[in-house]
PDB file of N, CA and C in Angstrom:
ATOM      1  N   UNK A   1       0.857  -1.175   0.000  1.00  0.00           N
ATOM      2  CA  UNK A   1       0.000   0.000   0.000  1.00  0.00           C
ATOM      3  C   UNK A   1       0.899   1.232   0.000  1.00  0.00           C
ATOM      4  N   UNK A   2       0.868   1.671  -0.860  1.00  0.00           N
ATOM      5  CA  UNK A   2       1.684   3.584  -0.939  1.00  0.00           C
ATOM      6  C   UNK A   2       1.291   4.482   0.047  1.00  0.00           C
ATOM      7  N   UNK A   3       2.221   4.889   0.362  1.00  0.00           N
ATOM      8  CA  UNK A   3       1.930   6.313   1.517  1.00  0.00           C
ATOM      9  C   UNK A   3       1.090   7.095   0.804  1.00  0.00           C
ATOM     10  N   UNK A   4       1.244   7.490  -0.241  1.00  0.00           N
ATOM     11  CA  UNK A   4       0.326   8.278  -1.032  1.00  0.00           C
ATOM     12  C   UNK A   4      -0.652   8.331  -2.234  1.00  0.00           C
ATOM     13  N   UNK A   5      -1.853   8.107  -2.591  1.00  0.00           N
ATOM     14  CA  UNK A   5      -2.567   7.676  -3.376  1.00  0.00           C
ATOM     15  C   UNK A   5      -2.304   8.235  -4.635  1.00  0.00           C
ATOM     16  N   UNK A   6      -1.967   7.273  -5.848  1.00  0.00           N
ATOM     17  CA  UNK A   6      -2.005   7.847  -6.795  1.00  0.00           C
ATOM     18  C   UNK A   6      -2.926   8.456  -7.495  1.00  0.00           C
ATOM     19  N   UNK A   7      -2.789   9.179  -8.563  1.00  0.00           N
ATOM     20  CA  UNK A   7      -3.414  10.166  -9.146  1.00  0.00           C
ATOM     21  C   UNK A   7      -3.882  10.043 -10.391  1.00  0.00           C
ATOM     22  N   UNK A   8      -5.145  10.103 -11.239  1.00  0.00           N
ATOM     23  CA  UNK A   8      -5.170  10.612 -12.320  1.00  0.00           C
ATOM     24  C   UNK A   8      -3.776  11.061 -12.988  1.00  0.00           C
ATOM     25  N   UNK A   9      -3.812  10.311 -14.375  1.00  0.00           N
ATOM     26  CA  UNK A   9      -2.506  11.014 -14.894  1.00  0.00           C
ATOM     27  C   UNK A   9      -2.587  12.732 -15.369  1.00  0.00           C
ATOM     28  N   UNK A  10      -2.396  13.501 -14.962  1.00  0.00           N
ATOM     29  CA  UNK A  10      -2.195  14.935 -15.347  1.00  0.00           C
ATOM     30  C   UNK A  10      -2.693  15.201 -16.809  1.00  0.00           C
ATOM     31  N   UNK A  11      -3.212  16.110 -17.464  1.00  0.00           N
ATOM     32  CA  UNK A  11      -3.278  16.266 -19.047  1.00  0.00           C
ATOM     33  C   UNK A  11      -1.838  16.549 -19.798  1.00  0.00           C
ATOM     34  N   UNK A  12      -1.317  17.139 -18.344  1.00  0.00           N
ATOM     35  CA  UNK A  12      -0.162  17.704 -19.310  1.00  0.00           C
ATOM     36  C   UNK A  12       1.202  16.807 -19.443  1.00  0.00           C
ATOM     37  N   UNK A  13       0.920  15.233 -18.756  1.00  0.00           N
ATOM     38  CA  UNK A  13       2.143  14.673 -18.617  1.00  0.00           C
ATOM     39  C   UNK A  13       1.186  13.426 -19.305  1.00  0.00           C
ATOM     40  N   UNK A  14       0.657  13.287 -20.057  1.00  0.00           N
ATOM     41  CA  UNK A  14       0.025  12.525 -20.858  1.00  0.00           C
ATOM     42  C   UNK A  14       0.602  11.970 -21.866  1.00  0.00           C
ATOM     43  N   UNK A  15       2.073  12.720 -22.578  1.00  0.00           N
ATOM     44  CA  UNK A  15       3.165  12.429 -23.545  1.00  0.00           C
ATOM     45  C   UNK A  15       3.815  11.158 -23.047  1.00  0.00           C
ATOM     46  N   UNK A  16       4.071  11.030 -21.808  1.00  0.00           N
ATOM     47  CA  UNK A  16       4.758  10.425 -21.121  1.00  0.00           C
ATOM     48  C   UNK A  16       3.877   8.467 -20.472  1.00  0.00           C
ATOM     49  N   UNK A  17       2.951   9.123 -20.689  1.00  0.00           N
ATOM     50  CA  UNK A  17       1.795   7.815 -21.113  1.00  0.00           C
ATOM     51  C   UNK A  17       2.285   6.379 -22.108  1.00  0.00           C
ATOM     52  N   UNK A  18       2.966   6.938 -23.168  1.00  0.00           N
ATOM     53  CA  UNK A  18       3.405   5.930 -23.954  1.00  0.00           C
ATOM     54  C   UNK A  18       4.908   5.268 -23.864  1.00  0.00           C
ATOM     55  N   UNK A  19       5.597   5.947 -23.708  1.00  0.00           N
ATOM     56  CA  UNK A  19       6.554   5.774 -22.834  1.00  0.00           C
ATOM     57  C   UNK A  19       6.692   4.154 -21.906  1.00  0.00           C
ATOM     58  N   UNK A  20       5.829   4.700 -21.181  1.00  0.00           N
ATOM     59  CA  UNK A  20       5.806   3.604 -19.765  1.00  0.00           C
ATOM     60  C   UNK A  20       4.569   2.397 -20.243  1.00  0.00           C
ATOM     61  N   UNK A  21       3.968   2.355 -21.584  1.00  0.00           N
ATOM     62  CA  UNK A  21       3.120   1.662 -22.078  1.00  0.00           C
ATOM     63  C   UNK A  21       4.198   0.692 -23.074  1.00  0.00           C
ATOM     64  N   UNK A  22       5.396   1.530 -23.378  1.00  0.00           N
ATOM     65  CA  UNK A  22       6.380   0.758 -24.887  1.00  0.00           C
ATOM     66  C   UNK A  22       7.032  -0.345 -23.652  1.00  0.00           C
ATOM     67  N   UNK A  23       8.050   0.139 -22.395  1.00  0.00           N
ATOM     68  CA  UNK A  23       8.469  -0.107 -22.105  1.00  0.00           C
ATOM     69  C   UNK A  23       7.797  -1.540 -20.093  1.00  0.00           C
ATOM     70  N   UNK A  24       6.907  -0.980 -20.368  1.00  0.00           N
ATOM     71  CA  UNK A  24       6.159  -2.325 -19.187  1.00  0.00           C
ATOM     72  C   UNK A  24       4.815  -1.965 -19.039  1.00  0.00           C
ATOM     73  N   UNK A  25       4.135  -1.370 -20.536  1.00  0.00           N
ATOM     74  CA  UNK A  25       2.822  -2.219 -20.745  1.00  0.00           C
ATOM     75  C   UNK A  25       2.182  -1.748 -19.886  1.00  0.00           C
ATOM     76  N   UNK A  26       2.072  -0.873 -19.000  1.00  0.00           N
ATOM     77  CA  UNK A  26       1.005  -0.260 -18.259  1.00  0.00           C
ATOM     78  C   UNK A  26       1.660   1.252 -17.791  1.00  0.00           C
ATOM     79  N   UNK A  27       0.946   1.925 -17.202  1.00  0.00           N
ATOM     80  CA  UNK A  27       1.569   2.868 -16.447  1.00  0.00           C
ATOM     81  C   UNK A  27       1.425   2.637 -15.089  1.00  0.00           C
ATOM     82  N   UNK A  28       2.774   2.293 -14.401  1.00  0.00           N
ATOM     83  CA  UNK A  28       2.571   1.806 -12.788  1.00  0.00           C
ATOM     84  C   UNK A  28       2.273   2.750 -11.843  1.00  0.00           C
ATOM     85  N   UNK A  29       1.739   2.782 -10.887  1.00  0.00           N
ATOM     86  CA  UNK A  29       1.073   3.604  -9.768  1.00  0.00           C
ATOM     87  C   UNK A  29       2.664   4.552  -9.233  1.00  0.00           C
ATOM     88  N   UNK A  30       3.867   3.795  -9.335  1.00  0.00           N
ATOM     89  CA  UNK A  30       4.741   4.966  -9.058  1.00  0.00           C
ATOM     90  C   UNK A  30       4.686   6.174  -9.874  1.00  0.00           C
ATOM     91  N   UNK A  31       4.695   6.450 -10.999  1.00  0.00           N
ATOM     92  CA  UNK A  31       4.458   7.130 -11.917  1.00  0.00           C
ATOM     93  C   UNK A  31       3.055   8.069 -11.749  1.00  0.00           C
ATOM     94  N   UNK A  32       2.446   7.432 -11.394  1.00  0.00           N
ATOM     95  CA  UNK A  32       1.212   8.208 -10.909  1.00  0.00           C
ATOM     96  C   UNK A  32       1.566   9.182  -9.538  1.00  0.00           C
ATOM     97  N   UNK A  33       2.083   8.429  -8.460  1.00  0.00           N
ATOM     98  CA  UNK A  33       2.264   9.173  -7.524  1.00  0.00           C
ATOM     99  C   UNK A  33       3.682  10.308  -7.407  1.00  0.00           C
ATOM    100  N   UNK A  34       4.508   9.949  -8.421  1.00  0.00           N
ATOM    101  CA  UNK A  34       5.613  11.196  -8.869  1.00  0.00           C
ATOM    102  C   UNK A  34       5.177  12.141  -9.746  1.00  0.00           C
ATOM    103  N   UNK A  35       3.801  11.977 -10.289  1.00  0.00           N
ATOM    104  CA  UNK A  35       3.479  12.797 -10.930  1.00  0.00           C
ATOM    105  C   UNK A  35       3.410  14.578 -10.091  1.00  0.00           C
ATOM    106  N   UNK A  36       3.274  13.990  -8.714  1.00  0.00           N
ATOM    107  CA  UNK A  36       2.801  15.395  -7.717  1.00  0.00           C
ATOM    108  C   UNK A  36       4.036  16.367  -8.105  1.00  0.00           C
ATOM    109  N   UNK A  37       5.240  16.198  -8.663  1.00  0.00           N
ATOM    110  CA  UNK A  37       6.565  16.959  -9.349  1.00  0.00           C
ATOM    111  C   UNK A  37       6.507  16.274 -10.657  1.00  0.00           C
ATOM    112  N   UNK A  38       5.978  17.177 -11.349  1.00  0.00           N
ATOM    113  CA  UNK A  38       5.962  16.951 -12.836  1.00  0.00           C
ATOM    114  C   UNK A  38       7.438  16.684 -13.231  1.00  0.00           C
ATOM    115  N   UNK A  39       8.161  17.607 -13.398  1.00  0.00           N
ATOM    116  CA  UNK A  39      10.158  17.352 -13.545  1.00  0.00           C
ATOM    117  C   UNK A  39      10.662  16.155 -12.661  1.00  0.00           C
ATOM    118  N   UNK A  40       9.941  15.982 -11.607  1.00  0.00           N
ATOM    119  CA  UNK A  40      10.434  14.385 -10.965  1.00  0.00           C
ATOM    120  C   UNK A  40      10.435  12.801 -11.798  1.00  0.00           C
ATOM    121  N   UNK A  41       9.004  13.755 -12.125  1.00  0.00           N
ATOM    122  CA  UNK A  41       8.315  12.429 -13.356  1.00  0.00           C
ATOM    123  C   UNK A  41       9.160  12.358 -14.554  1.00  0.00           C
ATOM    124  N   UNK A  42       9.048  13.382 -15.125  1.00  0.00           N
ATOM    125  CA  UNK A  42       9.682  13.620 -16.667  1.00  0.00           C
ATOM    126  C   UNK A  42      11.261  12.748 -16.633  1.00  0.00           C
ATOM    127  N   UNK A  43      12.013  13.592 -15.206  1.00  0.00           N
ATOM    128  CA  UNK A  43      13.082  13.095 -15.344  1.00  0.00           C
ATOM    129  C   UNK A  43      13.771  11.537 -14.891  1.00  0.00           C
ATOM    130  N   UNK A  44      12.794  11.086 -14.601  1.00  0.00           N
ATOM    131  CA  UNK A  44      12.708   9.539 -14.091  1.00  0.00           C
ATOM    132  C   UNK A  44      12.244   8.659 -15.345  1.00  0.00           C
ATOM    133  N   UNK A  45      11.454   9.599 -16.085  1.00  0.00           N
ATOM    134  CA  UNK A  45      11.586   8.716 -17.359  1.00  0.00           C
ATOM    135  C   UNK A  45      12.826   9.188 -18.254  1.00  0.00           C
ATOM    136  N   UNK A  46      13.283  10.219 -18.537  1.00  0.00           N
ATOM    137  CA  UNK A  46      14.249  10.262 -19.390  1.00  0.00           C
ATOM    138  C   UNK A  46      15.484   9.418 -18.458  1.00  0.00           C
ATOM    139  N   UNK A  47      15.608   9.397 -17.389  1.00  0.00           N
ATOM    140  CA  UNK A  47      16.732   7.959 -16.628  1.00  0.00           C
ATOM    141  C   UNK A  47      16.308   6.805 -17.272  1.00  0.00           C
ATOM    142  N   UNK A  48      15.124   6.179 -16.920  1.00  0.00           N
ATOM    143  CA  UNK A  48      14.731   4.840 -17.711  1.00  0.00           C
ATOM    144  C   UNK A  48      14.981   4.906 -18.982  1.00  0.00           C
ATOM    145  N   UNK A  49      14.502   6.014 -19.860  1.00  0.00           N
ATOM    146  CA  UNK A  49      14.811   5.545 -21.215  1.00  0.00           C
ATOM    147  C   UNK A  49      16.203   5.066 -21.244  1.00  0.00           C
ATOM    148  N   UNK A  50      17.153   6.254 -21.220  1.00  0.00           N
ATOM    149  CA  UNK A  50      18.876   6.179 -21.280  1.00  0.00           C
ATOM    150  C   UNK A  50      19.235   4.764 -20.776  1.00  0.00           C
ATOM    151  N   UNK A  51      19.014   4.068 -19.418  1.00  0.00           N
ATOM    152  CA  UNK A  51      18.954   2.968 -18.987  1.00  0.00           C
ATOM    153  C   UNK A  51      19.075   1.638 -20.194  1.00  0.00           C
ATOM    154  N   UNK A  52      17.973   1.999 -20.667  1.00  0.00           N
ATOM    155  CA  UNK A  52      17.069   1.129 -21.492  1.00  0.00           C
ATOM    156  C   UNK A  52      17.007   1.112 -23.090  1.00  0.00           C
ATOM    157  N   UNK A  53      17.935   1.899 -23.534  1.00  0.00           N
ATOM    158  CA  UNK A  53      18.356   2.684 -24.565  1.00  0.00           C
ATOM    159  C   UNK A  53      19.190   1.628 -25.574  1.00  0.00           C
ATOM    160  N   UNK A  54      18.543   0.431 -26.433  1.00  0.00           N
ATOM    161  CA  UNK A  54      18.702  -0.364 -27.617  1.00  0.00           C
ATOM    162  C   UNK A  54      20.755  -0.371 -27.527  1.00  0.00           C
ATOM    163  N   UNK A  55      21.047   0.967 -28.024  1.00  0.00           N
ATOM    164  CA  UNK A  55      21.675   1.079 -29.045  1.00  0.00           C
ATOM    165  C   UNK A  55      23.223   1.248 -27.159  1.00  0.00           C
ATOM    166  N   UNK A  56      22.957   0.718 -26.127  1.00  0.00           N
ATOM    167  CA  UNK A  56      23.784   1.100 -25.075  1.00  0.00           C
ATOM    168  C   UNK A  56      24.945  -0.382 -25.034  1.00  0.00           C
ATOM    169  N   UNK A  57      26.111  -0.446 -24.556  1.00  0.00           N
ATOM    170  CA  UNK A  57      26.750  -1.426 -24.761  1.00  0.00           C
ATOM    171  C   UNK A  57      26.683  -2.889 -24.080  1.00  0.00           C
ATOM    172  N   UNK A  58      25.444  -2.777 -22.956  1.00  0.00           N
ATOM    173  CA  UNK A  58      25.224  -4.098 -22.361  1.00  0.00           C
ATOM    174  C   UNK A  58      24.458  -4.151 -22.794  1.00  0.00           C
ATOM    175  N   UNK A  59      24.131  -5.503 -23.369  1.00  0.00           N
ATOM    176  CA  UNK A  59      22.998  -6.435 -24.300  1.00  0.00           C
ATOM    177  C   UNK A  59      21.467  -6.381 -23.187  1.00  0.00           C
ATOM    178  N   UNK A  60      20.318  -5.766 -24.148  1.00  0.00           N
ATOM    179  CA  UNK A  60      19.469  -5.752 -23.467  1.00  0.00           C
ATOM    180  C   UNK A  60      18.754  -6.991 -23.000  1.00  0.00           C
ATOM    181  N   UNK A  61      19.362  -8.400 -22.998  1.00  0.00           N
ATOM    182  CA  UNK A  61      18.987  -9.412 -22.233  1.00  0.00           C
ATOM    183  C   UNK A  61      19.215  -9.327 -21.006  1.00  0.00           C
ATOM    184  N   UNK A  62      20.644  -8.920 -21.084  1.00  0.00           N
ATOM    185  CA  UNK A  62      21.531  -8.884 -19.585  1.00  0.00           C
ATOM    186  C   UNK A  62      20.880  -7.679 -18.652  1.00  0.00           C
ATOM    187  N   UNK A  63      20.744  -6.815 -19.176  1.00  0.00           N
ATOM    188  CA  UNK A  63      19.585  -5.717 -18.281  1.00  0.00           C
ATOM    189  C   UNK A  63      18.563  -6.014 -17.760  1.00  0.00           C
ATOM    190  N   UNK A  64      17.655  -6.921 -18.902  1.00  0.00           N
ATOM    191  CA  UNK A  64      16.540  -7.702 -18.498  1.00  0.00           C
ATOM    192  C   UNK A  64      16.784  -7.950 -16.911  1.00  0.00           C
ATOM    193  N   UNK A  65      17.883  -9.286 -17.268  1.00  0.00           N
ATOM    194  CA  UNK A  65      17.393 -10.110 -16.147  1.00  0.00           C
ATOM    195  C   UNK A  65      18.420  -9.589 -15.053  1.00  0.00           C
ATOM    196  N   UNK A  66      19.616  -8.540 -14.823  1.00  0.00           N
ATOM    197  CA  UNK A  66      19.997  -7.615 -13.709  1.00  0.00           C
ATOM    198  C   UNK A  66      18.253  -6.843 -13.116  1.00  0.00           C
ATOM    199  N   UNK A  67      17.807  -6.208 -14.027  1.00  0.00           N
ATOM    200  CA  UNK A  67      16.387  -5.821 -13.396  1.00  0.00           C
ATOM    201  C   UNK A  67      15.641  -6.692 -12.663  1.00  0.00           C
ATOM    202  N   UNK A  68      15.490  -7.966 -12.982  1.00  0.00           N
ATOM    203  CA  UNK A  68      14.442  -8.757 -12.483  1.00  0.00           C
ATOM    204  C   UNK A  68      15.191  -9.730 -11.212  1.00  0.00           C
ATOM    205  N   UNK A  69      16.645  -9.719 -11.234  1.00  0.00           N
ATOM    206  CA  UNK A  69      16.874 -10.115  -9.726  1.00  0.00           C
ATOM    207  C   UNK A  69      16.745  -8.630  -8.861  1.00  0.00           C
ATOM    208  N   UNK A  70      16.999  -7.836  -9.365  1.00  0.00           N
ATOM    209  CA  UNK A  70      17.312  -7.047  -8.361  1.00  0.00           C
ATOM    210  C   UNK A  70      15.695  -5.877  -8.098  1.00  0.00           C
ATOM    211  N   UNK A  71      14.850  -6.452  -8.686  1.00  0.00           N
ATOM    212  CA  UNK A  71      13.434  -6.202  -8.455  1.00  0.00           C
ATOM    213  C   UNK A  71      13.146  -7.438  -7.397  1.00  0.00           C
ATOM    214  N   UNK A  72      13.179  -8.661  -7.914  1.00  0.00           N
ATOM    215  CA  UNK A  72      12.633 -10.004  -6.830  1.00  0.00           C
ATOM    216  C   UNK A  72      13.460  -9.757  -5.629  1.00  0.00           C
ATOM    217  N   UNK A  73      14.649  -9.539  -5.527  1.00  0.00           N
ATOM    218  CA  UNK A  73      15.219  -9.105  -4.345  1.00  0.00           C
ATOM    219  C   UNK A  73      14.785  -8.431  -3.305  1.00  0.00           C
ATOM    220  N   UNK A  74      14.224  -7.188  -4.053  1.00  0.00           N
ATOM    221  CA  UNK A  74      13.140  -5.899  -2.903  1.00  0.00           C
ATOM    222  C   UNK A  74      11.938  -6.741  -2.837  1.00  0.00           C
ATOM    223  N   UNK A  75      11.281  -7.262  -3.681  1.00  0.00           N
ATOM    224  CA  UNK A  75       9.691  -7.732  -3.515  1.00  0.00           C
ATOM    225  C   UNK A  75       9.243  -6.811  -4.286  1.00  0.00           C
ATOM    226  N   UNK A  76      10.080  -6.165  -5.553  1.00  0.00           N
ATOM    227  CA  UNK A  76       9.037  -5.173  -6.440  1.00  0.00           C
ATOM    228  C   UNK A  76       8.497  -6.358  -7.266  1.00  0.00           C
ATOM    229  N   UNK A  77       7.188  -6.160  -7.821  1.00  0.00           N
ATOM    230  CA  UNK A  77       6.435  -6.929  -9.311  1.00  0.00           C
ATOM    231  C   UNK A  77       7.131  -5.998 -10.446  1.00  0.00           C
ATOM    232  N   UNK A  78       7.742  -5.192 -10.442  1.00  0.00           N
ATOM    233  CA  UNK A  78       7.788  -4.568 -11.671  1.00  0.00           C
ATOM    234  C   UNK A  78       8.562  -5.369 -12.322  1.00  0.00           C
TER     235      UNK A  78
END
């Protein structure tokens, strides 16, 4: 349960909608609740993209699955 309830996505951070739809298919409730700092939001996705960025020199398998131990580790689903 979040300390803070997420939100309606904003109209004006609505660009940012597809984004988090290319990359895990939904928009997750963190994203909702960083929305309360629009530049918090924005810039947490331009980190993920760069992160996540095809053309970067570790093979995006190996990112894959660094993400997914070190998500099962905390107890994130993401």
């Amino acid at each position: 349960m979040p300390r803070l309830a997420p939100l309606p996505l904003a109209p004006e951070l609505k660009d940012l909608e597809a984004s988090f739809a290319r990359s895990l298919g939904f928009l997750p409730n963190s994203a909702l609740i960083m929305q309360r700092k629009p530049k918090l939001l924005r810039a947490f996705t331009q980190l993920t993209a760069a992160v996540w960025d095809p053309s970067g020199e570790v093979p995006t398998g190996f990112r894959r699955i660094v993400a997914h131990v070190a998500s099962r580790t905390h107890g994130c689903h993401y």
